[in-house]
PDB file of N, CA and C in Angstrom:
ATOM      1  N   UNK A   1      11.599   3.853  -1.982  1.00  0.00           N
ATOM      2  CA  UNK A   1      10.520   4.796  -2.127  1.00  0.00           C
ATOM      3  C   UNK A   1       9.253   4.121  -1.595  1.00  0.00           C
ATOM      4  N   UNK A   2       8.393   4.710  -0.675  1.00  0.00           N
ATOM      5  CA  UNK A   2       7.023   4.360  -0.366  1.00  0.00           C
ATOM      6  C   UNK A   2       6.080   4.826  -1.132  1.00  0.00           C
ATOM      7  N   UNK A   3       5.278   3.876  -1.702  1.00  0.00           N
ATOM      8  CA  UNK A   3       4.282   4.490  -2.564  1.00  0.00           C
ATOM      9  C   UNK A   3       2.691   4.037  -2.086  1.00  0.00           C
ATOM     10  N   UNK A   4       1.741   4.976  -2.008  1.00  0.00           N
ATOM     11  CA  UNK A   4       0.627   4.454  -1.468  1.00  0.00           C
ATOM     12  C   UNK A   4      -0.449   4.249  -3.000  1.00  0.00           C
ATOM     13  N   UNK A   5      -0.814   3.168  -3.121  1.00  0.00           N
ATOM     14  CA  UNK A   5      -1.535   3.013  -4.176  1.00  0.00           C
ATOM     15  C   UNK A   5      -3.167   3.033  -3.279  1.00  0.00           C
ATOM     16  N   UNK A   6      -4.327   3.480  -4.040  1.00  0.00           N
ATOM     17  CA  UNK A   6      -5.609   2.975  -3.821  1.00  0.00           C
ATOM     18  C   UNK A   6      -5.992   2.671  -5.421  1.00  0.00           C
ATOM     19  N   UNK A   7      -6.626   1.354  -5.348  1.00  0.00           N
ATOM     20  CA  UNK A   7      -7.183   0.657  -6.656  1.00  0.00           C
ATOM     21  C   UNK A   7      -8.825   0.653  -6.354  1.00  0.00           C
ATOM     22  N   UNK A   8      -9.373   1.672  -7.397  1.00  0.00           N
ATOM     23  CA  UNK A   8     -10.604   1.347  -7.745  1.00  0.00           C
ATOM     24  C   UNK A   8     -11.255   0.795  -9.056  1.00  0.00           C
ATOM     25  N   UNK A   9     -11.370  -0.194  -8.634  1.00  0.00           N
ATOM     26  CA  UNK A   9     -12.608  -0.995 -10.061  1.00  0.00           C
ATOM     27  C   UNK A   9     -14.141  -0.255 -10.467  1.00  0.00           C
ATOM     28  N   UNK A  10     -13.852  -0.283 -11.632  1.00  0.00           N
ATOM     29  CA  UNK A  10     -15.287   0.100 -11.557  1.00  0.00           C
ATOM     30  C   UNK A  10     -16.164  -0.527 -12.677  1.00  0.00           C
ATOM     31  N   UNK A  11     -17.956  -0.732 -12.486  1.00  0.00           N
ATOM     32  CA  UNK A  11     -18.165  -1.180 -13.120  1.00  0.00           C
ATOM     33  C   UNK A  11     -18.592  -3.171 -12.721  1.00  0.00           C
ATOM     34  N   UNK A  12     -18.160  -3.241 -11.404  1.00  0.00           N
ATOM     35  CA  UNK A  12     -17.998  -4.177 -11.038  1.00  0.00           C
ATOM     36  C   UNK A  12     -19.483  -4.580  -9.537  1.00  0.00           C
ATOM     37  N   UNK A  13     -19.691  -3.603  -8.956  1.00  0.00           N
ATOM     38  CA  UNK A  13     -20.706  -3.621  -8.419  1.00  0.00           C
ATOM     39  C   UNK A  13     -20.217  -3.045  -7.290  1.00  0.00           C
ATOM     40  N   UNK A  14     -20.757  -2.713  -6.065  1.00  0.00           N
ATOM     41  CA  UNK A  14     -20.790  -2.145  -4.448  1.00  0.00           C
ATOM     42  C   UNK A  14     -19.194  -2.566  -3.928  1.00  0.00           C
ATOM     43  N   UNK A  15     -19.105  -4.126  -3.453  1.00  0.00           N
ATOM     44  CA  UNK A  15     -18.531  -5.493  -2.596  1.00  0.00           C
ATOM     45  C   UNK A  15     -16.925  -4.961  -3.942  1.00  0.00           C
ATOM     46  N   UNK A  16     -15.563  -4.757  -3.078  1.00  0.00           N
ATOM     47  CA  UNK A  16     -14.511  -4.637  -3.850  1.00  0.00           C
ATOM     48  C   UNK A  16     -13.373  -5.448  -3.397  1.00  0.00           C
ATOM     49  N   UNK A  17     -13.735  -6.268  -1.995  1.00  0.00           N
ATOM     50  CA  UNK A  17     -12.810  -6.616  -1.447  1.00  0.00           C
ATOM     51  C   UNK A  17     -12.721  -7.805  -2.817  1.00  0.00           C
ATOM     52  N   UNK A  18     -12.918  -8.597  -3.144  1.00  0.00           N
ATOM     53  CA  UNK A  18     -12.648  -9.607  -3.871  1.00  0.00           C
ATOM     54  C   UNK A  18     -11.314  -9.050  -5.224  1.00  0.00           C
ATOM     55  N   UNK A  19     -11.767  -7.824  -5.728  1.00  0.00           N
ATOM     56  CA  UNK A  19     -10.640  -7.442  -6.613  1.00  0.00           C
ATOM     57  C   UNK A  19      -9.334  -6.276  -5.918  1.00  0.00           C
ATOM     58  N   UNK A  20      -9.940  -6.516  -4.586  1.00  0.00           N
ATOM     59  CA  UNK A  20      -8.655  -5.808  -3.739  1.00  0.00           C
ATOM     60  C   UNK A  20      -7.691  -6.567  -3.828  1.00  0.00           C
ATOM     61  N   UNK A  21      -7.988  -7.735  -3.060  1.00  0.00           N
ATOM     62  CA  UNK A  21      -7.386  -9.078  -2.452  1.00  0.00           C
ATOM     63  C   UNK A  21      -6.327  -9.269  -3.667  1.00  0.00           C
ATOM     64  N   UNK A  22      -7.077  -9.241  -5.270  1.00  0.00           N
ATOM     65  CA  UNK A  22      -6.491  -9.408  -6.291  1.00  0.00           C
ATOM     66  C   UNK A  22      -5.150  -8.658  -6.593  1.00  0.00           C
ATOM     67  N   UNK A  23      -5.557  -7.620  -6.417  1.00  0.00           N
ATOM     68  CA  UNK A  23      -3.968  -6.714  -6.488  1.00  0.00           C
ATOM     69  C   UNK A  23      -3.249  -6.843  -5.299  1.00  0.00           C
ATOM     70  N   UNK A  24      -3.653  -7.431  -4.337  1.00  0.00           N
ATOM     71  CA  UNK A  24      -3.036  -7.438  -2.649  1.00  0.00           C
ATOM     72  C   UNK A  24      -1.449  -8.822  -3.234  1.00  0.00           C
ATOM     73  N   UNK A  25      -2.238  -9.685  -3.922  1.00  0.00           N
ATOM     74  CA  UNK A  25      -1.701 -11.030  -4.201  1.00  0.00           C
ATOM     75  C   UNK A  25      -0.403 -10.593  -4.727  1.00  0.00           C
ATOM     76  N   UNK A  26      -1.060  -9.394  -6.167  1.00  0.00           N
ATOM     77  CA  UNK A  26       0.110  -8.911  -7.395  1.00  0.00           C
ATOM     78  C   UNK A  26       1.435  -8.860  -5.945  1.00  0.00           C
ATOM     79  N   UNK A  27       0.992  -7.616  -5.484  1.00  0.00           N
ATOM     80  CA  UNK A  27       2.351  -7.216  -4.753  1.00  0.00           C
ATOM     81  C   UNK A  27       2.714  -8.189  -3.666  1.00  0.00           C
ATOM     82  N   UNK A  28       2.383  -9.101  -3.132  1.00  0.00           N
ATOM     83  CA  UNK A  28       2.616 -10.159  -2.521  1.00  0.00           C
ATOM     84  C   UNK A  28       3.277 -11.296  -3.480  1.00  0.00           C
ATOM     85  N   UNK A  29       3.426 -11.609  -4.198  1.00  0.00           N
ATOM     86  CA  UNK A  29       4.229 -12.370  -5.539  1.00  0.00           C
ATOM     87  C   UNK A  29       5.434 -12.172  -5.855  1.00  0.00           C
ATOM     88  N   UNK A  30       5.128 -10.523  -6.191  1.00  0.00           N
ATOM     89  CA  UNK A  30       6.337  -9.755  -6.156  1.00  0.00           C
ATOM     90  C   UNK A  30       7.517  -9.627  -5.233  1.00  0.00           C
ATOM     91  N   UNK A  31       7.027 -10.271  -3.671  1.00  0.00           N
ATOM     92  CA  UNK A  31       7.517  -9.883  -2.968  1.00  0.00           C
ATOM     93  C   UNK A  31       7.858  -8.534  -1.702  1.00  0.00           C
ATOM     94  N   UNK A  32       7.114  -7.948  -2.627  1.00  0.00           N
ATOM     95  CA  UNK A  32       7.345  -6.111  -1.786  1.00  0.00           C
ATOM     96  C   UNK A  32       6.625  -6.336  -0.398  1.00  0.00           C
ATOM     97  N   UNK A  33       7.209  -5.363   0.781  1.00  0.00           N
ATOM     98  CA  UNK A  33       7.125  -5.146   1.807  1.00  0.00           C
ATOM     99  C   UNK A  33       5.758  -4.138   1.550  1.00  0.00           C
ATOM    100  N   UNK A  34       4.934  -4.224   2.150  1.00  0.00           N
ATOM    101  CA  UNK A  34       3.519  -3.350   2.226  1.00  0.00           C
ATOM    102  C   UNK A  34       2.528  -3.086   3.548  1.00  0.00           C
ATOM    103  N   UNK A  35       1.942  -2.607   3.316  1.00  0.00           N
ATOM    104  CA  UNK A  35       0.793  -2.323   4.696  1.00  0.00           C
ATOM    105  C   UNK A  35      -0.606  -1.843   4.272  1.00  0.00           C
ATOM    106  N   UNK A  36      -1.379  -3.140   4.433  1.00  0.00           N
ATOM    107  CA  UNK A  36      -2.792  -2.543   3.930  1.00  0.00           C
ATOM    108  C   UNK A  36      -3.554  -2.209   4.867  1.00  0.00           C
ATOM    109  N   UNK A  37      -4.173  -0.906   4.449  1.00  0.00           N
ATOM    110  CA  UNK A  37      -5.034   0.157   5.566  1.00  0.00           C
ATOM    111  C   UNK A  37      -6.256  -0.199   4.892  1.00  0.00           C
ATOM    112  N   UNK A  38      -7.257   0.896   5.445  1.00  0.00           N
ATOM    113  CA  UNK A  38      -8.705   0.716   4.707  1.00  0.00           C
ATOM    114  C   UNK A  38      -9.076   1.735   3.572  1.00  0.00           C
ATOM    115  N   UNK A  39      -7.917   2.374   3.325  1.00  0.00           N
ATOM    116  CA  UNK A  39      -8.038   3.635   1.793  1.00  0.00           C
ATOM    117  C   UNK A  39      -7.348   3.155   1.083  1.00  0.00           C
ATOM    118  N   UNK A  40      -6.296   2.214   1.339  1.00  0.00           N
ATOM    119  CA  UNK A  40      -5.116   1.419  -0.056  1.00  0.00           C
ATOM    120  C   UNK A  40      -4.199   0.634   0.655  1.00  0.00           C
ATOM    121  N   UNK A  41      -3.249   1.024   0.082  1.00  0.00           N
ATOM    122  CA  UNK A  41      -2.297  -0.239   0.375  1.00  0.00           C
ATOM    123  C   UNK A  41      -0.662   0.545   0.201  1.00  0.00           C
ATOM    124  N   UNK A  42       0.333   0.573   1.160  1.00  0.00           N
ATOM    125  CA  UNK A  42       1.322   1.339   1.334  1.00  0.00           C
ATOM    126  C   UNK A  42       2.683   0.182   0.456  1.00  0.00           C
ATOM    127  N   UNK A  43       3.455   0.686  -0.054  1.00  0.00           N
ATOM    128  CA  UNK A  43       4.408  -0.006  -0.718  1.00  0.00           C
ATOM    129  C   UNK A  43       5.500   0.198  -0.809  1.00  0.00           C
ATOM    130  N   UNK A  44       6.608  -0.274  -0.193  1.00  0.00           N
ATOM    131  CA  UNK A  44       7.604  -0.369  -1.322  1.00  0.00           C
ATOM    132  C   UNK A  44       8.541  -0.583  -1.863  1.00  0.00           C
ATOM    133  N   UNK A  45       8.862   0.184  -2.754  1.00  0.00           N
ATOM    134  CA  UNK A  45       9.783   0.158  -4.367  1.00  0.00           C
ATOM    135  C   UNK A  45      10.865   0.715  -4.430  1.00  0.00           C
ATOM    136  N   UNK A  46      11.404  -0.035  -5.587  1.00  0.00           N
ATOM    137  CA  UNK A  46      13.051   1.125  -5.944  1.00  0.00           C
ATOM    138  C   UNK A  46      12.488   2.146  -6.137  1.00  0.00           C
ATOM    139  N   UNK A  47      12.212   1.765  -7.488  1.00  0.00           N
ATOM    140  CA  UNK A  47      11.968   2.970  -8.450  1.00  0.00           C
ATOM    141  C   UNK A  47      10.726   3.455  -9.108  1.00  0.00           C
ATOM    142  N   UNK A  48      10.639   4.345  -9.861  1.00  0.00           N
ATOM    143  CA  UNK A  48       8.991   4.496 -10.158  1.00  0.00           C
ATOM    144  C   UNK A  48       8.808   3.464 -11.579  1.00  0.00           C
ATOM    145  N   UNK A  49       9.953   3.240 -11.981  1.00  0.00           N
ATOM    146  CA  UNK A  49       9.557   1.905 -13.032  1.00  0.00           C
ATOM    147  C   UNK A  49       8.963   0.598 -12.558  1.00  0.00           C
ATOM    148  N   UNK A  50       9.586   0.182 -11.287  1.00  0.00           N
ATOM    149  CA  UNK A  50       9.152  -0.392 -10.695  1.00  0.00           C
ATOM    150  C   UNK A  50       8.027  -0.583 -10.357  1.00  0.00           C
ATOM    151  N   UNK A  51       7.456   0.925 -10.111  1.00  0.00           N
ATOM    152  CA  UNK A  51       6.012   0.906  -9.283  1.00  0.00           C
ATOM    153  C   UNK A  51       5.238   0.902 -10.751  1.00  0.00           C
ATOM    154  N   UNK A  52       5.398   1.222 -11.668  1.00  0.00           N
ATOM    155  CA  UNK A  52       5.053   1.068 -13.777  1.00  0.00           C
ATOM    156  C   UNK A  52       4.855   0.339 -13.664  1.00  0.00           C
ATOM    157  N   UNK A  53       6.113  -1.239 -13.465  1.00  0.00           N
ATOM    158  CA  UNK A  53       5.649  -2.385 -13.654  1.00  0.00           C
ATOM    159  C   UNK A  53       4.356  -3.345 -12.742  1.00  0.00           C
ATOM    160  N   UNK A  54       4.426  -2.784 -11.772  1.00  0.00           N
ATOM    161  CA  UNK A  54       3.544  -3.372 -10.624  1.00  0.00           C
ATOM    162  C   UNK A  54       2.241  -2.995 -10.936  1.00  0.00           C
ATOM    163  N   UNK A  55       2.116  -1.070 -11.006  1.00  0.00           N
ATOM    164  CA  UNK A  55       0.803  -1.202 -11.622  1.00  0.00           C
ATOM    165  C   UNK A  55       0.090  -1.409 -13.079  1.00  0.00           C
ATOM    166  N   UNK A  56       0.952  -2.068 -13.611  1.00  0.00           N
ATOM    167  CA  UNK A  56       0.578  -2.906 -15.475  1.00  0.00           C
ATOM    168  C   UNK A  56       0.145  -3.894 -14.583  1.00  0.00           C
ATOM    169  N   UNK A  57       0.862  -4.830 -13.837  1.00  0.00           N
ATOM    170  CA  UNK A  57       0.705  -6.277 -13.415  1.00  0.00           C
ATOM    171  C   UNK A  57      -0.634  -5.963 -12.905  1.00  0.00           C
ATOM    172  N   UNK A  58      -1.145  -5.489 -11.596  1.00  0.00           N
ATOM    173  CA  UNK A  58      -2.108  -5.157 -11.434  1.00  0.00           C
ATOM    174  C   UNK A  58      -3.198  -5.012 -12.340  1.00  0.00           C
ATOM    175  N   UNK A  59      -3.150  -4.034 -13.578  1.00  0.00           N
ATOM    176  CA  UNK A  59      -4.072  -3.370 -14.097  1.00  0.00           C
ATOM    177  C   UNK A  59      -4.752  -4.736 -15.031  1.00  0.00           C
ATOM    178  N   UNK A  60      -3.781  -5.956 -15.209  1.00  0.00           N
ATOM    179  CA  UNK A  60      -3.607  -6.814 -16.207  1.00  0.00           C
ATOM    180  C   UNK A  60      -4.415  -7.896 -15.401  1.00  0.00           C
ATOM    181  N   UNK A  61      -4.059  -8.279 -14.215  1.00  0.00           N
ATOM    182  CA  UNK A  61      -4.994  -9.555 -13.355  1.00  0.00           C
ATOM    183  C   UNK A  61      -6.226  -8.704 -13.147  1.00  0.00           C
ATOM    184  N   UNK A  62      -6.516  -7.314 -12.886  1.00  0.00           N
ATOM    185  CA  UNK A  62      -8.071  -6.858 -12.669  1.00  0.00           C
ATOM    186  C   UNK A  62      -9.027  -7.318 -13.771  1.00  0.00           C
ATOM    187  N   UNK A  63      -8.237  -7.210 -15.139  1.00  0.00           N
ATOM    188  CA  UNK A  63      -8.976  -6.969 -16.631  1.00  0.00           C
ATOM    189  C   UNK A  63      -9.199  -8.678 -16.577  1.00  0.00           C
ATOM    190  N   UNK A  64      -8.486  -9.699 -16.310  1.00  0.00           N
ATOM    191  CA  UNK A  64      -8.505 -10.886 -16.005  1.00  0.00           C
ATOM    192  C   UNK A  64      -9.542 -11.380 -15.349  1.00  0.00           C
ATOM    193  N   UNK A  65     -10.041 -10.588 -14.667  1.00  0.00           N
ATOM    194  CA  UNK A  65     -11.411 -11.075 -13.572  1.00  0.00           C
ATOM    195  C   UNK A  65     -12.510 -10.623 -14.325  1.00  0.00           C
ATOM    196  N   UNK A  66     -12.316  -9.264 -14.947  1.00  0.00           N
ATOM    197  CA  UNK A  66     -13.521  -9.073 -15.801  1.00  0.00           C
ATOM    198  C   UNK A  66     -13.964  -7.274 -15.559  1.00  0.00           C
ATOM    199  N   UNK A  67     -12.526  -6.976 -14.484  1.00  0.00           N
ATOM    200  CA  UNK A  67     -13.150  -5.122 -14.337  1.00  0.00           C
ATOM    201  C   UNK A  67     -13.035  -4.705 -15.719  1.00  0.00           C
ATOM    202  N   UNK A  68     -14.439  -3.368 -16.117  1.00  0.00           N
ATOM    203  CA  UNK A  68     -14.236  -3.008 -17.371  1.00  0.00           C
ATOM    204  C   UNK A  68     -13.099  -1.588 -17.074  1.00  0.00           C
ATOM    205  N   UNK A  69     -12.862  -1.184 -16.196  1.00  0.00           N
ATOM    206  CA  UNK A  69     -12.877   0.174 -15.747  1.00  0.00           C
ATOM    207  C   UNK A  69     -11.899  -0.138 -14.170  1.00  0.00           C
ATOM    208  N   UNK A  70     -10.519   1.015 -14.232  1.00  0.00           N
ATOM    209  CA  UNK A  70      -9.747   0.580 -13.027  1.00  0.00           C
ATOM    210  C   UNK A  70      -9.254   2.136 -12.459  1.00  0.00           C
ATOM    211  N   UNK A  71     -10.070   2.596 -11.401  1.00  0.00           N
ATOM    212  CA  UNK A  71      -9.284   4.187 -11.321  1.00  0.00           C
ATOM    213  C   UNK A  71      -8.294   3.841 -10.322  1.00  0.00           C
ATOM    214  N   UNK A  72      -6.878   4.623 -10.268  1.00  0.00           N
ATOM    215  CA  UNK A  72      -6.065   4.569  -9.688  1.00  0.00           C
ATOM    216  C   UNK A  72      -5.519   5.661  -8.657  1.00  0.00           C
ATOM    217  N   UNK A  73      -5.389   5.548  -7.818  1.00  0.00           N
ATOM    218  CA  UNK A  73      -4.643   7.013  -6.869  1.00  0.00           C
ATOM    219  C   UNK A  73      -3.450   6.414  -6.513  1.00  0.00           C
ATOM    220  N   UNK A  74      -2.231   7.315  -6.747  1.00  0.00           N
ATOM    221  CA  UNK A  74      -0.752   7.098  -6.220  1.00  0.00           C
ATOM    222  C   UNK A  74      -0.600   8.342  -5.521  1.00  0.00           C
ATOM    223  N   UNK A  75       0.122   8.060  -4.309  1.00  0.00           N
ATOM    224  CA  UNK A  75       1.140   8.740  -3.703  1.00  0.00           C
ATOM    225  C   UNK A  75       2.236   8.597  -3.391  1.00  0.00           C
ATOM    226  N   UNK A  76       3.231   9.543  -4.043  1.00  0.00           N
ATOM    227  CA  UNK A  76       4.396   8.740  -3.639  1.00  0.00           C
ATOM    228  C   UNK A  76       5.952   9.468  -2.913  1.00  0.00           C
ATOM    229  N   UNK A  77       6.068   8.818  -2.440  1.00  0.00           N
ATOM    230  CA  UNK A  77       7.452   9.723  -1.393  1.00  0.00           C
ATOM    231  C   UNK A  77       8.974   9.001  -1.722  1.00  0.00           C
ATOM    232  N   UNK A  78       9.433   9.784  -2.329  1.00  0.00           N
ATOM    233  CA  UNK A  78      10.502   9.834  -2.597  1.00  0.00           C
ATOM    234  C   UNK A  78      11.458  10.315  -2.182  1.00  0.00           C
ATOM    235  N   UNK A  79      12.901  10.063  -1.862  1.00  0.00           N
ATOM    236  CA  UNK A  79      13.844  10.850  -0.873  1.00  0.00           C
ATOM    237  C   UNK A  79      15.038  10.318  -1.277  1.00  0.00           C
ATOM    238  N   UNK A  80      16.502  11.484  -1.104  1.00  0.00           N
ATOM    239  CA  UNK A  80      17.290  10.818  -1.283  1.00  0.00           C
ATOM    240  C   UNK A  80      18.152   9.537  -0.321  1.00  0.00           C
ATOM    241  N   UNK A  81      17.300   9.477   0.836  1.00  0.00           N
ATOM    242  CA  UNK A  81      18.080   8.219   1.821  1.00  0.00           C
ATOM    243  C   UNK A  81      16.900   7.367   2.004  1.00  0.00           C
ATOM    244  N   UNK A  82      16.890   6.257   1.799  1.00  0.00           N
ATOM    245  CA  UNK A  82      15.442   5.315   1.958  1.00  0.00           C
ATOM    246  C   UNK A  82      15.018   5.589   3.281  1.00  0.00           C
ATOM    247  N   UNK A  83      13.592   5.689   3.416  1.00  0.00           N
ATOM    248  CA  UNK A  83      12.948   5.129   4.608  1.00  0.00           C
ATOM    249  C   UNK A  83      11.822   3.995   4.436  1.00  0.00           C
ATOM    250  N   UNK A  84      11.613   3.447   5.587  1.00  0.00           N
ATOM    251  CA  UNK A  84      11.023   2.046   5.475  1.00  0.00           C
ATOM    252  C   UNK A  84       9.196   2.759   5.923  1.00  0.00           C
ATOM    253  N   UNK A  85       8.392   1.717   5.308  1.00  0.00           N
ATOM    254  CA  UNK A  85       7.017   1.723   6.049  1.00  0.00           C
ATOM    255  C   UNK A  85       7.073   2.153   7.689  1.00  0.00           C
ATOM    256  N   UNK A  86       8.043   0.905   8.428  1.00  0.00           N
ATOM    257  CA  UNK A  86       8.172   0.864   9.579  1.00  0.00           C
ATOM    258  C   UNK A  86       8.748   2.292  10.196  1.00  0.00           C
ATOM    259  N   UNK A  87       9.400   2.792   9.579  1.00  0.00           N
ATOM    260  CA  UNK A  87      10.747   3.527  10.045  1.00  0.00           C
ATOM    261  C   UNK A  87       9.472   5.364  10.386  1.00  0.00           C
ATOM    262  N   UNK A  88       8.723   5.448   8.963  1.00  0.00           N
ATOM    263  CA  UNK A  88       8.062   6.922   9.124  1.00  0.00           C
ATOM    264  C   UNK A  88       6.758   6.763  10.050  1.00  0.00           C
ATOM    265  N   UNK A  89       6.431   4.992   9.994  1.00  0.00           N
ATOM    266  CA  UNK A  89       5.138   5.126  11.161  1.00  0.00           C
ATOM    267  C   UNK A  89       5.784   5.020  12.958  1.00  0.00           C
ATOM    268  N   UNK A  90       6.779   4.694  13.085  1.00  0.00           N
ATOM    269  CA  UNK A  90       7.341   4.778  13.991  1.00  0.00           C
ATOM    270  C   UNK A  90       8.304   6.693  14.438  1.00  0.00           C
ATOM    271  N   UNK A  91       8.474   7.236  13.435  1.00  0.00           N
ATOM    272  CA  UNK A  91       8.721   8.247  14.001  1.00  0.00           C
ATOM    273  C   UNK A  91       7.786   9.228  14.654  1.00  0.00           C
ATOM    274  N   UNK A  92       6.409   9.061  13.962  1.00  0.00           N
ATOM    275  CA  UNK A  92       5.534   9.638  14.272  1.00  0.00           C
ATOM    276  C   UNK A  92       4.786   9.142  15.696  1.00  0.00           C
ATOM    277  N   UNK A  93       4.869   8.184  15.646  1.00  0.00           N
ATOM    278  CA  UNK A  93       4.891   7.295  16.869  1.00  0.00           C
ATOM    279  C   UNK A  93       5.188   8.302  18.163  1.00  0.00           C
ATOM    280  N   UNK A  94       6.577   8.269  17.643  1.00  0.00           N
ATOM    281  CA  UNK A  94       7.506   8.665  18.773  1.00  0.00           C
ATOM    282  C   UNK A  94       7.249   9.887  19.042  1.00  0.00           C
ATOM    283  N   UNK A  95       6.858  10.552  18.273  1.00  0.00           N
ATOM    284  CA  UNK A  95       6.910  11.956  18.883  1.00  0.00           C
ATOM    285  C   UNK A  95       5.744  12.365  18.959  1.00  0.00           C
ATOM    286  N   UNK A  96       4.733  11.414  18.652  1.00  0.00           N
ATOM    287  CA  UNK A  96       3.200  11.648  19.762  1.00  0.00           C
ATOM    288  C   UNK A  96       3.347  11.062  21.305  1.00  0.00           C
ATOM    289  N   UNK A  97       4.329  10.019  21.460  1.00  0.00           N
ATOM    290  CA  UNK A  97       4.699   9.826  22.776  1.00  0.00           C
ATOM    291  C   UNK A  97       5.811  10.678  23.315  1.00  0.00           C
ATOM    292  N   UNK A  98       6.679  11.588  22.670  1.00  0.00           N
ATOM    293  CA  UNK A  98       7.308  12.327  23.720  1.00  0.00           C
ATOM    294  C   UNK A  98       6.491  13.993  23.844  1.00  0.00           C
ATOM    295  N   UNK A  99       5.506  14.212  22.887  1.00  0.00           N
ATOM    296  CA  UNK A  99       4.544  15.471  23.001  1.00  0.00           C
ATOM    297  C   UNK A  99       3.391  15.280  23.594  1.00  0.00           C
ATOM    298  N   UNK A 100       2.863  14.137  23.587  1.00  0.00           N
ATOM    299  CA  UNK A 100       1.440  13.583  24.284  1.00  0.00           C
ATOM    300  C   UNK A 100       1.680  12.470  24.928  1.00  0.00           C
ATOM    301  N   UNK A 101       2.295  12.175  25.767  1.00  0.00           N
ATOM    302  CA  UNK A 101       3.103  11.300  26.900  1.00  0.00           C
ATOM    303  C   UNK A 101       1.585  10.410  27.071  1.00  0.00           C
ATOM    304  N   UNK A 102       0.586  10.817  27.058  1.00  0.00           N
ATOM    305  CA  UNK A 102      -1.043   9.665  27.561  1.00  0.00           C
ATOM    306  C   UNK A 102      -1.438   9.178  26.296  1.00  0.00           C
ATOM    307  N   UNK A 103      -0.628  10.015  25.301  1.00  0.00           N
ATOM    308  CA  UNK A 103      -1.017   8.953  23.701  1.00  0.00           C
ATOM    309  C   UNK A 103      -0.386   7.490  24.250  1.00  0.00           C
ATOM    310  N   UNK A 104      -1.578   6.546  23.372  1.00  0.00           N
ATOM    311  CA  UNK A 104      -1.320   5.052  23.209  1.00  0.00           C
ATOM    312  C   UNK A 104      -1.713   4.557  21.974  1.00  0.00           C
ATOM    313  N   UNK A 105      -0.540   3.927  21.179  1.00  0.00           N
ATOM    314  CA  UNK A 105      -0.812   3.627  19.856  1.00  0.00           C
ATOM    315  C   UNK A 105      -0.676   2.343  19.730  1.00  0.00           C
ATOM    316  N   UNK A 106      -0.305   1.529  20.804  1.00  0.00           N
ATOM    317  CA  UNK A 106       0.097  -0.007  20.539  1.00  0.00           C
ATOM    318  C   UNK A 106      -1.419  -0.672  20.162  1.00  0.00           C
ATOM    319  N   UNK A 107      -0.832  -1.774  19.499  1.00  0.00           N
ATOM    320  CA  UNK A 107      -1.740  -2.175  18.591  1.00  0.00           C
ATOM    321  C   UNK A 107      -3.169  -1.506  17.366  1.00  0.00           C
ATOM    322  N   UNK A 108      -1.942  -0.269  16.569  1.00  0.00           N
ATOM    323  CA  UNK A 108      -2.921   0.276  15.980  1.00  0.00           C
ATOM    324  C   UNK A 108      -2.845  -0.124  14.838  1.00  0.00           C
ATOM    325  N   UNK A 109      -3.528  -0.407  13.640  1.00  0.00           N
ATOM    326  CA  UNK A 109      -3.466  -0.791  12.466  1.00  0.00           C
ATOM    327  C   UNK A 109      -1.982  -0.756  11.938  1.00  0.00           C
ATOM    328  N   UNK A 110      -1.786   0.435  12.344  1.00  0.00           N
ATOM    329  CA  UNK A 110      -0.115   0.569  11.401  1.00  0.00           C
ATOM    330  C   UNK A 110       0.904  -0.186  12.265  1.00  0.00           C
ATOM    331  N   UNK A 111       0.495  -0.792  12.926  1.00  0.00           N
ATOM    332  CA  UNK A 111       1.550  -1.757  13.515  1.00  0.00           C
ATOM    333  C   UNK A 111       1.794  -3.058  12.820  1.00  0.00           C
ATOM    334  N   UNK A 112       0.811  -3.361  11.930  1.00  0.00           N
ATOM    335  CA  UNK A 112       0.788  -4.227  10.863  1.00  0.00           C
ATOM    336  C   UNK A 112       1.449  -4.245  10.224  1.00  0.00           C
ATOM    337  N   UNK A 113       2.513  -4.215   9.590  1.00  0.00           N
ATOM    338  CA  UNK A 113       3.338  -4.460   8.311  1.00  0.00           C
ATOM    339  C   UNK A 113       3.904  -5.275   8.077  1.00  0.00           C
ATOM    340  N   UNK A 114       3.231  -5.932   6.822  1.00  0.00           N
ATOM    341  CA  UNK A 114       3.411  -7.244   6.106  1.00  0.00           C
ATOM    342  C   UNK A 114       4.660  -7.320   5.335  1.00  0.00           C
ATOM    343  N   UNK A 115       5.768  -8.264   5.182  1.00  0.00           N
ATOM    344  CA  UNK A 115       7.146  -8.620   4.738  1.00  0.00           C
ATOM    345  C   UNK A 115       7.019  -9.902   4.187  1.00  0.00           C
ATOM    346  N   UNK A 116       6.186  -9.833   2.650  1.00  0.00           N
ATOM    347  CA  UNK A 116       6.022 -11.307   2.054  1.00  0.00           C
ATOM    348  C   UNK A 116       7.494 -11.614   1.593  1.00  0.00           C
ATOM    349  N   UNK A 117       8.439 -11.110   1.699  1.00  0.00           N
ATOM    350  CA  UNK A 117       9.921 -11.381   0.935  1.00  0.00           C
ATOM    351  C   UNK A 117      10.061 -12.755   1.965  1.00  0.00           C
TER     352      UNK A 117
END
């Protein structure tokens, strides 16, 4: 399952990259395959317990730094045959290059995807 988390602190001031980085680590520890954009951070997971436990872990190192306040946005895609980060940014890929043949996407952010395993 791909799940897109965005973590907002609040309470903490303007500057968030410092308690981004923080939850960036959680799921980097963990191991999970991810892709961080500039609205959140793409993930993923078996299961949605999984993604439970990840965002406790999370919610638990923020309160650790000192956020009083943590809003959360999930999205999440679920299916019965897995697909990968790689697999749905690449289809789309593809079929802006076989419908818009002068599209060029190489080297676009989503070509990034990080595999801390």
């Amino acid at each position: 399952m791909i799940v897109d988390i965005s973590v907002v602190p609040i309470g903490v001031g303007e500057s968030l990259s410092f308690y981004i980085s923080e939850a960036v680590k959680v799921i980097q520890n963990r191991g999970l395959k991810y892709s961080l954009n500039s609205m959140g951070t793409a993930v993923e997971v078996e299961s949605f317990s999984e993604l439970g436990d990840l965002l406790d872990e999370i919610k638990e190192k923020l309160r650790e730094t000192g956020v009083p306040r943590i809003y959360i946005v999930i999205k999440a895609d679920w299916r019965e045959r897995s697909a990968s980060i790689e697999y749905k940014v690449k289809a789309v890929e593809e079929r802006l290059r076989t419908q818009y043949p002068h599209h060029h996407s190489e080297g676009s952010i989503h070509h990034r995807i990080v595999n801390s395993a």
